[in-house]
Protein backbone atom coordinates (compact mmCIF):
# COMPACT_ATOMS: atom_id res chain seq x y z
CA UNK A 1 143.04 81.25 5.98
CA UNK A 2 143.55 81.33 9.89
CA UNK A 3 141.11 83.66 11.67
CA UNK A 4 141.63 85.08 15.30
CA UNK A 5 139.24 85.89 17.52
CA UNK A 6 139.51 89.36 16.79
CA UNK A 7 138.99 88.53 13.23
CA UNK A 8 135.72 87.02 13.70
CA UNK A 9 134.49 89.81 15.97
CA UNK A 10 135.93 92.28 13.30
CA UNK A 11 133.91 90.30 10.52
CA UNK A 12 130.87 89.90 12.38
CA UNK A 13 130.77 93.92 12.98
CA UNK A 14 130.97 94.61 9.27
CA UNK A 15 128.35 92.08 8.71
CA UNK A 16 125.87 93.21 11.48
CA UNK A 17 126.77 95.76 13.45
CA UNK A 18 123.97 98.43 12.78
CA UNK A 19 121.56 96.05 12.74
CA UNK A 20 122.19 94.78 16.05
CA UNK A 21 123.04 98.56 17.27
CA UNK A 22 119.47 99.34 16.67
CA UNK A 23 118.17 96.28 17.69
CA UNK A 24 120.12 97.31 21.05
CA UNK A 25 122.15 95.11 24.15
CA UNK A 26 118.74 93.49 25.64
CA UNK A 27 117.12 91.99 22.57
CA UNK A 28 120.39 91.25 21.42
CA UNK A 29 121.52 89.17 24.43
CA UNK A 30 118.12 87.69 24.27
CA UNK A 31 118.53 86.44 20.50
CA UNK A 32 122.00 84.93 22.46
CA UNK A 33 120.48 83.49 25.15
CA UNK A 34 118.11 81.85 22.97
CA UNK A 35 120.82 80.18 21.34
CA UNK A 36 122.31 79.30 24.39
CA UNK A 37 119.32 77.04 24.84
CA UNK A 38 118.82 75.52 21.11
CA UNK A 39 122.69 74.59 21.70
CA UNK A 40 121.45 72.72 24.90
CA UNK A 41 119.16 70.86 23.22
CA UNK A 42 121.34 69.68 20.32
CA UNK A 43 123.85 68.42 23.03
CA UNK A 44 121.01 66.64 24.84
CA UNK A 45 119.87 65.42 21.60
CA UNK A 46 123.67 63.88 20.53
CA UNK A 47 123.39 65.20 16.96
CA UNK A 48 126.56 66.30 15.99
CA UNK A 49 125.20 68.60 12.25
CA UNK A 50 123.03 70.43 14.43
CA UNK A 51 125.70 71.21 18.10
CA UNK A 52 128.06 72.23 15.16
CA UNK A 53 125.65 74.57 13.74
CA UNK A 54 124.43 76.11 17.37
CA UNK A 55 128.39 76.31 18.02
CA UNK A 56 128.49 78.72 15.46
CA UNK A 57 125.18 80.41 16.20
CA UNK A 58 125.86 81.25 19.88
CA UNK A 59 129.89 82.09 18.73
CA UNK A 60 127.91 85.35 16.61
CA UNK A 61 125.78 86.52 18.70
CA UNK A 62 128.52 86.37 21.61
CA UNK A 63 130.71 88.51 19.61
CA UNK A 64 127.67 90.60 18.18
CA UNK A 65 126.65 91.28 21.54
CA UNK A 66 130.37 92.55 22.86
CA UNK A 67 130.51 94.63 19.78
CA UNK A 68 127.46 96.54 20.61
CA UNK A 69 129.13 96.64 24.26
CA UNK A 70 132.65 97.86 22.99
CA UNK A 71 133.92 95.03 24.40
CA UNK A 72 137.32 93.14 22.65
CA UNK A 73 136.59 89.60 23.40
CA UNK A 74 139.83 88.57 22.69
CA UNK A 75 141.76 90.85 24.74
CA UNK A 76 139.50 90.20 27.60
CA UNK A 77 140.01 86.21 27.59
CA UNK A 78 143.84 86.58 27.20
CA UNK A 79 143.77 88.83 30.42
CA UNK A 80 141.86 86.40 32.28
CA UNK A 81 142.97 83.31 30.73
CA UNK A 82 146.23 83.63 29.14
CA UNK A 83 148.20 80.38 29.70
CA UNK A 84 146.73 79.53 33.08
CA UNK A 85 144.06 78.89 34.97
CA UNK A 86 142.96 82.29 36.70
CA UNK A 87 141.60 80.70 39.89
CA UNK A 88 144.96 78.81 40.74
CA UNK A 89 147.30 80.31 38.12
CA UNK A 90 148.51 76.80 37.30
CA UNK A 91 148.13 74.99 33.59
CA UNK A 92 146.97 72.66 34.03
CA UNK A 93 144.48 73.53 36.42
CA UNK A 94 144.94 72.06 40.08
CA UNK A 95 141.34 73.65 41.28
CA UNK A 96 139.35 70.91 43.61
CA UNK A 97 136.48 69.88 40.91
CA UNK A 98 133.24 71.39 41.07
């Protein structure tokens, strides 16, 4: 089965949406954050099990996070993003590298 973005958000809200509710937007974007930084480390430390798994961790509580915040996460990337780069508008991007 294909998923969308707006799948996974959807099927992360059934899953944990009162939970995360209650726990509220600043604990919640610290549980993120958090697994911001264990992804950092499993890049630094090359194991590929582990970035997959912190991939997926920081993926959930992203969407968790703009659930509590009303936010569609897949509308808002294809009105920023959609086809081109929104700096330059060009695809591929022509931006001097940073």
């Amino acid at each position: 089965m294909a998923y969308s973005l707006k799948n996974l958000q959807m099927m992360l809200k059934d899953i944990y949406y009162e939970r995360d509710r209650i726990r509220g937007v600043e604990k919640t974007f610290m549980w993120f954050v958090e697994e911001v930084g264990e992804l950092a480390n499993a890049i630094k430390s090359r194991d590929h099990e582990l970035m997959v798994s912190e991939f997926a961790d920081v993926l959930a509580w992203f969407l968790s996070l703009a659930n509590i915040l009303n936010i569609d996460v897949e509308n808002a990337f294809l009105s920023k993003y959609d086809h081109k780069c929104p700096r330059c508008g060009n695809s591929p991007c022509t931006c001097p590298m940073r």
